[in-house]
PDB file of N, CA and C in Angstrom:
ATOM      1  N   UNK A   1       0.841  -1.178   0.000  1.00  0.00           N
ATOM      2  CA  UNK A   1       0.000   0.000   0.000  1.00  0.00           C
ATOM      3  C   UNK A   1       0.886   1.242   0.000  1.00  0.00           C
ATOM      4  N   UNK A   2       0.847   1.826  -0.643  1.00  0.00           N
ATOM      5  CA  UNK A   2       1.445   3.356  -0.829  1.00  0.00           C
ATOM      6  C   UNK A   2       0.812   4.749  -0.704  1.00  0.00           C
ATOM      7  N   UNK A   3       1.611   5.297   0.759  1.00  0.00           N
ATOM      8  CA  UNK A   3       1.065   6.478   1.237  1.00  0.00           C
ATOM      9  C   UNK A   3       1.533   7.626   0.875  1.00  0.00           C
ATOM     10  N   UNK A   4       0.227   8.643   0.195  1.00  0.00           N
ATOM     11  CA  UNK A   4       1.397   9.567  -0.275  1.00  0.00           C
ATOM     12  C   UNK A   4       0.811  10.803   1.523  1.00  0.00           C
ATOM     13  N   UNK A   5       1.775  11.028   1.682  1.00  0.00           N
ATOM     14  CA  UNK A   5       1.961  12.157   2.858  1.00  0.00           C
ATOM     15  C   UNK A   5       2.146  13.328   2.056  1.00  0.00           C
ATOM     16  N   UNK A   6       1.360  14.508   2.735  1.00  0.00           N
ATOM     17  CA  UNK A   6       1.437  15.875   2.238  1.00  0.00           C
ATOM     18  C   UNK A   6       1.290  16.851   3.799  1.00  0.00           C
ATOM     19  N   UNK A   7       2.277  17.383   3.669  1.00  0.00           N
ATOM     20  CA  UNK A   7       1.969  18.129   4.818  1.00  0.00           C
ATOM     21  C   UNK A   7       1.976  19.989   3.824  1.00  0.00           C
ATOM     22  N   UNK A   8       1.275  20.556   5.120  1.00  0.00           N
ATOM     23  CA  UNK A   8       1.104  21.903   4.540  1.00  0.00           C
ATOM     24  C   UNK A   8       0.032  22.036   3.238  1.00  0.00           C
ATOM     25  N   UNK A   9       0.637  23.244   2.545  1.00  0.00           N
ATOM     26  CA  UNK A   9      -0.364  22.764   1.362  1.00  0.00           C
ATOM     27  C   UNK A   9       0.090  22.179   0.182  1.00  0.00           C
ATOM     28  N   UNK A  10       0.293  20.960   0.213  1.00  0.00           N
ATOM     29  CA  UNK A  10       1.055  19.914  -0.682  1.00  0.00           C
ATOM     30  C   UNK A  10       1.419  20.813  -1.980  1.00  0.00           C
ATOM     31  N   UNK A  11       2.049  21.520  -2.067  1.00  0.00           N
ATOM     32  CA  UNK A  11       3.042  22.426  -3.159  1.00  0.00           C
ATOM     33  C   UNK A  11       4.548  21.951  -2.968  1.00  0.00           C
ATOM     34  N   UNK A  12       5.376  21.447  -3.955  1.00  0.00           N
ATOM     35  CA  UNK A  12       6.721  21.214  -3.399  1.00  0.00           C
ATOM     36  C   UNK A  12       7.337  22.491  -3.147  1.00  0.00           C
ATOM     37  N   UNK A  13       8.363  22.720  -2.073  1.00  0.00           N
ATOM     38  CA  UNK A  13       8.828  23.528  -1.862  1.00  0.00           C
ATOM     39  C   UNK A  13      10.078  23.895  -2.839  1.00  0.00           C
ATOM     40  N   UNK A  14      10.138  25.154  -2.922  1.00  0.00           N
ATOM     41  CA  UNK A  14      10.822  25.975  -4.284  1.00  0.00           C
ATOM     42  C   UNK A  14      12.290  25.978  -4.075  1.00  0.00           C
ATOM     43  N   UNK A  15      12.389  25.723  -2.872  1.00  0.00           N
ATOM     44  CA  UNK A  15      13.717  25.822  -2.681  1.00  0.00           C
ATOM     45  C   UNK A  15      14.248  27.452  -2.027  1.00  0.00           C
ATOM     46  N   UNK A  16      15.648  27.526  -1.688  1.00  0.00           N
ATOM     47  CA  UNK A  16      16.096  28.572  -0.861  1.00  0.00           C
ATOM     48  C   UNK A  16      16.115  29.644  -1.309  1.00  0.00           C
ATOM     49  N   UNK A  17      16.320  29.356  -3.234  1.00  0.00           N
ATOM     50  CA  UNK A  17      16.558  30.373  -4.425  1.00  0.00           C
ATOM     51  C   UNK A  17      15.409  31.473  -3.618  1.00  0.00           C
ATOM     52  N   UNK A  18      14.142  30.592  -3.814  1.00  0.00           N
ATOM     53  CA  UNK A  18      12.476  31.392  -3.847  1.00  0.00           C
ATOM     54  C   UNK A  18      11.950  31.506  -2.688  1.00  0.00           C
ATOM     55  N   UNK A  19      13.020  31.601  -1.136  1.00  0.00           N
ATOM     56  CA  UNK A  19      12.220  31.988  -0.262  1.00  0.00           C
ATOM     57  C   UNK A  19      11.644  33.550  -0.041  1.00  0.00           C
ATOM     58  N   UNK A  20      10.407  33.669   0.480  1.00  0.00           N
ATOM     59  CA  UNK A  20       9.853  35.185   0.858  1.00  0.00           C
ATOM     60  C   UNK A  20       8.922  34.856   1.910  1.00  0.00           C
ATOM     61  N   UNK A  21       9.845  35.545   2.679  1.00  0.00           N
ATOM     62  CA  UNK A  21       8.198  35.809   4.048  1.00  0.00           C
ATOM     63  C   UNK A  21       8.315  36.373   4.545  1.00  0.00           C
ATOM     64  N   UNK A  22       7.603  38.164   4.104  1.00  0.00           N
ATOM     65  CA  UNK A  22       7.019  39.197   4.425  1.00  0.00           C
ATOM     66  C   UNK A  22       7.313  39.542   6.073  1.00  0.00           C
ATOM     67  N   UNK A  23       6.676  38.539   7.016  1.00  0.00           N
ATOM     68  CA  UNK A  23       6.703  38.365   8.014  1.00  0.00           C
ATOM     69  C   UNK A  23       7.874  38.643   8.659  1.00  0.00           C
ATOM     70  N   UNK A  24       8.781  37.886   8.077  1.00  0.00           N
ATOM     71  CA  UNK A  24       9.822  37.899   8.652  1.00  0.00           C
ATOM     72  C   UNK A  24      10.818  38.960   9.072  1.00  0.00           C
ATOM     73  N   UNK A  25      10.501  40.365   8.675  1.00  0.00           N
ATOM     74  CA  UNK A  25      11.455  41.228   8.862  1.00  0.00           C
ATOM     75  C   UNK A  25      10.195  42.162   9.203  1.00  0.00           C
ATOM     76  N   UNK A  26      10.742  43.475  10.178  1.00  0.00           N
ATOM     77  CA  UNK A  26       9.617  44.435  10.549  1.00  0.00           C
ATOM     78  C   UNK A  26      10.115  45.705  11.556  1.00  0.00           C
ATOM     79  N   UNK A  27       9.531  46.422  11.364  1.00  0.00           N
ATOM     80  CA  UNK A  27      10.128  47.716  11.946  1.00  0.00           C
ATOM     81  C   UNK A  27       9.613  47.988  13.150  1.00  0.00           C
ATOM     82  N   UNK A  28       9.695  48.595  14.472  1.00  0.00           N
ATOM     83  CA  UNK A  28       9.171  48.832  15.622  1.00  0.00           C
ATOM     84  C   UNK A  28       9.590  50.573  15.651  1.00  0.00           C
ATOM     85  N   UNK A  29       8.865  51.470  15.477  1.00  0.00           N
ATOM     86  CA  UNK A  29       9.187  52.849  15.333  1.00  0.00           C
ATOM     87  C   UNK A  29      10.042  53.620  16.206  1.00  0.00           C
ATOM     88  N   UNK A  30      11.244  54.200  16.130  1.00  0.00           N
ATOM     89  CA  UNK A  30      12.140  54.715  17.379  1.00  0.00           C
ATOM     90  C   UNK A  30      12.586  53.919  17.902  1.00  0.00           C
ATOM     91  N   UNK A  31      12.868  52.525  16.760  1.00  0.00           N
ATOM     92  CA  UNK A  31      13.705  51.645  18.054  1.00  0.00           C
ATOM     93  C   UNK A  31      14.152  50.668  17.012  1.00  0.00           C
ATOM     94  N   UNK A  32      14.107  50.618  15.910  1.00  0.00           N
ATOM     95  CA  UNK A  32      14.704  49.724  14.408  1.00  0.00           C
ATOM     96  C   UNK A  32      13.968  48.940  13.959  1.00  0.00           C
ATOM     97  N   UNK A  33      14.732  48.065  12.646  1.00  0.00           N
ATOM     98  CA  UNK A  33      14.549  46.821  12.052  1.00  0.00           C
ATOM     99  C   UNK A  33      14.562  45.724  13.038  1.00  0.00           C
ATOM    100  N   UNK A  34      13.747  44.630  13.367  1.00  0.00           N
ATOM    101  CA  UNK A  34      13.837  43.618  13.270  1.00  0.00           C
ATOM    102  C   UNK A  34      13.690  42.204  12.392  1.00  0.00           C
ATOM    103  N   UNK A  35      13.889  41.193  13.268  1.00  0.00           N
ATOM    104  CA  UNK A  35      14.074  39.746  11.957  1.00  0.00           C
ATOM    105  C   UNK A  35      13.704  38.764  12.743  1.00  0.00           C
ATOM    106  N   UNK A  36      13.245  37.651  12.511  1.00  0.00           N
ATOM    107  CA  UNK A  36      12.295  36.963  12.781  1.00  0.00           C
ATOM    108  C   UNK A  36      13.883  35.888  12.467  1.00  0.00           C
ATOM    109  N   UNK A  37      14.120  34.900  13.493  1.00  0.00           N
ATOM    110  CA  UNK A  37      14.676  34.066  12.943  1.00  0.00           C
ATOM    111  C   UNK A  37      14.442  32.796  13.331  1.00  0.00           C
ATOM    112  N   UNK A  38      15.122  31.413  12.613  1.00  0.00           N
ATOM    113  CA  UNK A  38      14.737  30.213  13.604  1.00  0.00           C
ATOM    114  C   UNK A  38      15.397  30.137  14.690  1.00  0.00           C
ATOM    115  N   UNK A  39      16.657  30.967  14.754  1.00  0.00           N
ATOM    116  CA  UNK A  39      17.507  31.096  16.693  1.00  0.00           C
ATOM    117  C   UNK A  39      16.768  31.862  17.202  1.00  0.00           C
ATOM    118  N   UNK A  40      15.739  33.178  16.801  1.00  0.00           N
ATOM    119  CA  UNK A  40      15.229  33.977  17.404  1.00  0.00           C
ATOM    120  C   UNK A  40      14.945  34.814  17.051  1.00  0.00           C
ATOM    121  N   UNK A  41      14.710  35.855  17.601  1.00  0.00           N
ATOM    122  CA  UNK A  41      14.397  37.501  17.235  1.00  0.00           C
ATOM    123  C   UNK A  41      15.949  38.438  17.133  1.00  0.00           C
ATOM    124  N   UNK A  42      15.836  38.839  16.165  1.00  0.00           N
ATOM    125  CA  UNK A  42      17.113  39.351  16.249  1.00  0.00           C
ATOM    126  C   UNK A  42      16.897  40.919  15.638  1.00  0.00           C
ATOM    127  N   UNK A  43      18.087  41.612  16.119  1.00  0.00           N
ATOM    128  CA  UNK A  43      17.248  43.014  16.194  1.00  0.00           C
ATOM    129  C   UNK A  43      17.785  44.079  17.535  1.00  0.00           C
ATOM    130  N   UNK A  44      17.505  45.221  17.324  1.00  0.00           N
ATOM    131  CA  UNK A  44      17.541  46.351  16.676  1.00  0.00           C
ATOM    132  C   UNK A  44      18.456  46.356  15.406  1.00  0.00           C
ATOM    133  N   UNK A  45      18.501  46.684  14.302  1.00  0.00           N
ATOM    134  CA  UNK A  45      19.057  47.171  13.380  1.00  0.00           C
ATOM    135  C   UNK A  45      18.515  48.736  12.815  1.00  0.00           C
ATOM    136  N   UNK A  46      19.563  49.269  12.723  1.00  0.00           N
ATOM    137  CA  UNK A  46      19.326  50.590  12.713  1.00  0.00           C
ATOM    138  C   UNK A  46      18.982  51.109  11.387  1.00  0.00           C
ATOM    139  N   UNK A  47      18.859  50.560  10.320  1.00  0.00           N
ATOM    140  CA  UNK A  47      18.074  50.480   8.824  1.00  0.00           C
ATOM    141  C   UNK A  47      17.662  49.372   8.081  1.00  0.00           C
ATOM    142  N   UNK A  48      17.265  49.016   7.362  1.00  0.00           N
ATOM    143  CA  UNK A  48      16.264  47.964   6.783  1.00  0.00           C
ATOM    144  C   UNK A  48      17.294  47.171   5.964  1.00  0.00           C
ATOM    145  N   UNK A  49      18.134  47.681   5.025  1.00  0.00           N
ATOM    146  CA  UNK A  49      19.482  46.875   4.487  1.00  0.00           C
ATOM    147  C   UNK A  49      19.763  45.950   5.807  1.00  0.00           C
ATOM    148  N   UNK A  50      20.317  46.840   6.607  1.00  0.00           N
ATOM    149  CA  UNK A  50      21.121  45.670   7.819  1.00  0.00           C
ATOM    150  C   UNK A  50      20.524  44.252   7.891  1.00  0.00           C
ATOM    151  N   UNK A  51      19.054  44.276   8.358  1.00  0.00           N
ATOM    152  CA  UNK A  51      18.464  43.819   8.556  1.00  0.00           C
ATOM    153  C   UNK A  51      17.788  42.658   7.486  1.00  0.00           C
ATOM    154  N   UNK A  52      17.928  43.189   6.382  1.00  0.00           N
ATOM    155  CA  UNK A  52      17.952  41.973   5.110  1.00  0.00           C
ATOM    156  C   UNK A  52      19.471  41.394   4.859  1.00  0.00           C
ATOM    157  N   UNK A  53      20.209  41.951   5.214  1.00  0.00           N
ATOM    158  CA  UNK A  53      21.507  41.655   5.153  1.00  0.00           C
ATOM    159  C   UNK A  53      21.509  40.369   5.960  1.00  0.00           C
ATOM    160  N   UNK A  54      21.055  40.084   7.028  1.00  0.00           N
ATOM    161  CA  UNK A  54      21.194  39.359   7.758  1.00  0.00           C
ATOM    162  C   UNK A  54      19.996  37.893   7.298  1.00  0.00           C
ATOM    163  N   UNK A  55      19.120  38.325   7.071  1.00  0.00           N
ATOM    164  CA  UNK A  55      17.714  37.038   6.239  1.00  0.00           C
ATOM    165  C   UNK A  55      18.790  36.726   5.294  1.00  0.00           C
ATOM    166  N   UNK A  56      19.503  37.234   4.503  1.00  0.00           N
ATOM    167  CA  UNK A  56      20.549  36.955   3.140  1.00  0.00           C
ATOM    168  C   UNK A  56      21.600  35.945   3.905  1.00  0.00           C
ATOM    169  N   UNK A  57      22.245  36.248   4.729  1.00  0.00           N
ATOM    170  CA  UNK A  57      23.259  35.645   5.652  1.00  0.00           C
ATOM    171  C   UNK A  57      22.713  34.159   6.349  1.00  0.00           C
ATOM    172  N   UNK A  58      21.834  34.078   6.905  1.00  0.00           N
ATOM    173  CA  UNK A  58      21.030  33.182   7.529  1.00  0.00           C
ATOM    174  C   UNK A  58      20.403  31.993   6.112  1.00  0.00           C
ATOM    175  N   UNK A  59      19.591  32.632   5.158  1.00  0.00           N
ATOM    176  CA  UNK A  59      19.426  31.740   4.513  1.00  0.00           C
ATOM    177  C   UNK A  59      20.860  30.780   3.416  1.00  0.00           C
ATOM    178  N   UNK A  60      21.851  31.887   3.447  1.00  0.00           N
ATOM    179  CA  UNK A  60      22.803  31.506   2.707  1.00  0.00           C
ATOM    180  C   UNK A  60      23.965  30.179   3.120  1.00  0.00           C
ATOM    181  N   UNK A  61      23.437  30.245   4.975  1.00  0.00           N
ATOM    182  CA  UNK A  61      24.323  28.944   5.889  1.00  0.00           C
ATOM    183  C   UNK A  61      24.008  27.334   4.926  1.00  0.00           C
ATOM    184  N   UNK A  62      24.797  27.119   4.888  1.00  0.00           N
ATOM    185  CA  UNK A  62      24.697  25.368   5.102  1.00  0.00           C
ATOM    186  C   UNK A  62      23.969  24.833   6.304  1.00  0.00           C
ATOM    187  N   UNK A  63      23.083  23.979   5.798  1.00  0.00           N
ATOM    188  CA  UNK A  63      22.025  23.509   7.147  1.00  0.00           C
ATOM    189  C   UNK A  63      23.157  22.465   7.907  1.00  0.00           C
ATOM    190  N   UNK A  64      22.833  22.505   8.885  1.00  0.00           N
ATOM    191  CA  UNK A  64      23.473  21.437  10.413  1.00  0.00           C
ATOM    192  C   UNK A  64      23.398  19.890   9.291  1.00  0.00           C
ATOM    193  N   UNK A  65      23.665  19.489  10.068  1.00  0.00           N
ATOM    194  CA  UNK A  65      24.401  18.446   9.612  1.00  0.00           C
ATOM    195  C   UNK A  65      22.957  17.392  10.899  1.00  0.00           C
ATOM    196  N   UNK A  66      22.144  16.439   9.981  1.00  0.00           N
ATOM    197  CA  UNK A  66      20.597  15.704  10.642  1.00  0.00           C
ATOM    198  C   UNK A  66      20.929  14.693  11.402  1.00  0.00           C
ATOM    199  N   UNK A  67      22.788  14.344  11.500  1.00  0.00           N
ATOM    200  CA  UNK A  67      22.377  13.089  12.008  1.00  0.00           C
ATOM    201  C   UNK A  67      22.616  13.521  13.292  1.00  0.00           C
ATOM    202  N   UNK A  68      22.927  14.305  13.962  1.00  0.00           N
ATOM    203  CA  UNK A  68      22.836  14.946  15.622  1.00  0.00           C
ATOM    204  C   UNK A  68      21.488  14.997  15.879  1.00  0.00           C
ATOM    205  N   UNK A  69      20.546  15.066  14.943  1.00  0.00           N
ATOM    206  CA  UNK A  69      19.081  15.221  15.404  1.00  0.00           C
ATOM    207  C   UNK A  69      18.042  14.110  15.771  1.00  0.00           C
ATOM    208  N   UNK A  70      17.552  14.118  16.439  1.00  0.00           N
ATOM    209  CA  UNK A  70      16.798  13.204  17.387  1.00  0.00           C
ATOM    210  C   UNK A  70      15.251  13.148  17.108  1.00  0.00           C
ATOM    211  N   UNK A  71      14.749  12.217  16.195  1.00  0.00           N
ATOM    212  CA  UNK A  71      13.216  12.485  15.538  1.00  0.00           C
ATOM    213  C   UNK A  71      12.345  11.871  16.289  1.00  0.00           C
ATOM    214  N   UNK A  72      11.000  12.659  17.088  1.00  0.00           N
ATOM    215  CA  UNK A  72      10.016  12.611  17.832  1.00  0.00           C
ATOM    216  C   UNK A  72       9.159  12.013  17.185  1.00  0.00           C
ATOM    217  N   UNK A  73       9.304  11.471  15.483  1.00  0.00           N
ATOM    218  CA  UNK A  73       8.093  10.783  15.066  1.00  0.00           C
ATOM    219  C   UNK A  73       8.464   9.792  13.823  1.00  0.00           C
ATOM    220  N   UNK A  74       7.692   8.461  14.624  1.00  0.00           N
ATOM    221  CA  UNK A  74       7.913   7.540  13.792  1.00  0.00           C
ATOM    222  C   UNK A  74       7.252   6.737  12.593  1.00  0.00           C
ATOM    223  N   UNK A  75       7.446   7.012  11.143  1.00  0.00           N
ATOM    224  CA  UNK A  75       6.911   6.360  10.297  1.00  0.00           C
ATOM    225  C   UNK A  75       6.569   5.202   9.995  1.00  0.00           C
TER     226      UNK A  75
END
């Protein structure tokens, strides 16, 4: 029997080329840029470059290395 699994809204993902999410970066008035990250919130940046500078930097890492990771769910 063959399961097809779809999580989200079953669209393959585009890859790193085509990420965008709006969300992710945002201004707090009299006090800077922020960025939304998967370590955290990161932030004050004192103009909006900086602050994409850094989404550019972050997406541009080489991902960790999976086999240190420990999976909570079993297929």
């Amino acid at each position: 029997m063959k399961m097809d699994r779809t999580i989200g809204s079953g669209k393959p993902r585009a890859g790193k080329a085509f990420r965008d999410n709006p969300d992710r970066l945002f201004q707090v008035k009299n006090v800077g840029w922020y960025v939304h990250a998967r370590e955290g919130l990161k932030g004050p940046f004192t103009d909006k470059q900086d602050a994409e500078d850094l989404i550019v930097e972050l997406i541009s890492r080489q991902p960790a290395d999976p086999s240190g990771y420990i999976s909570t769910v079993e297929l």
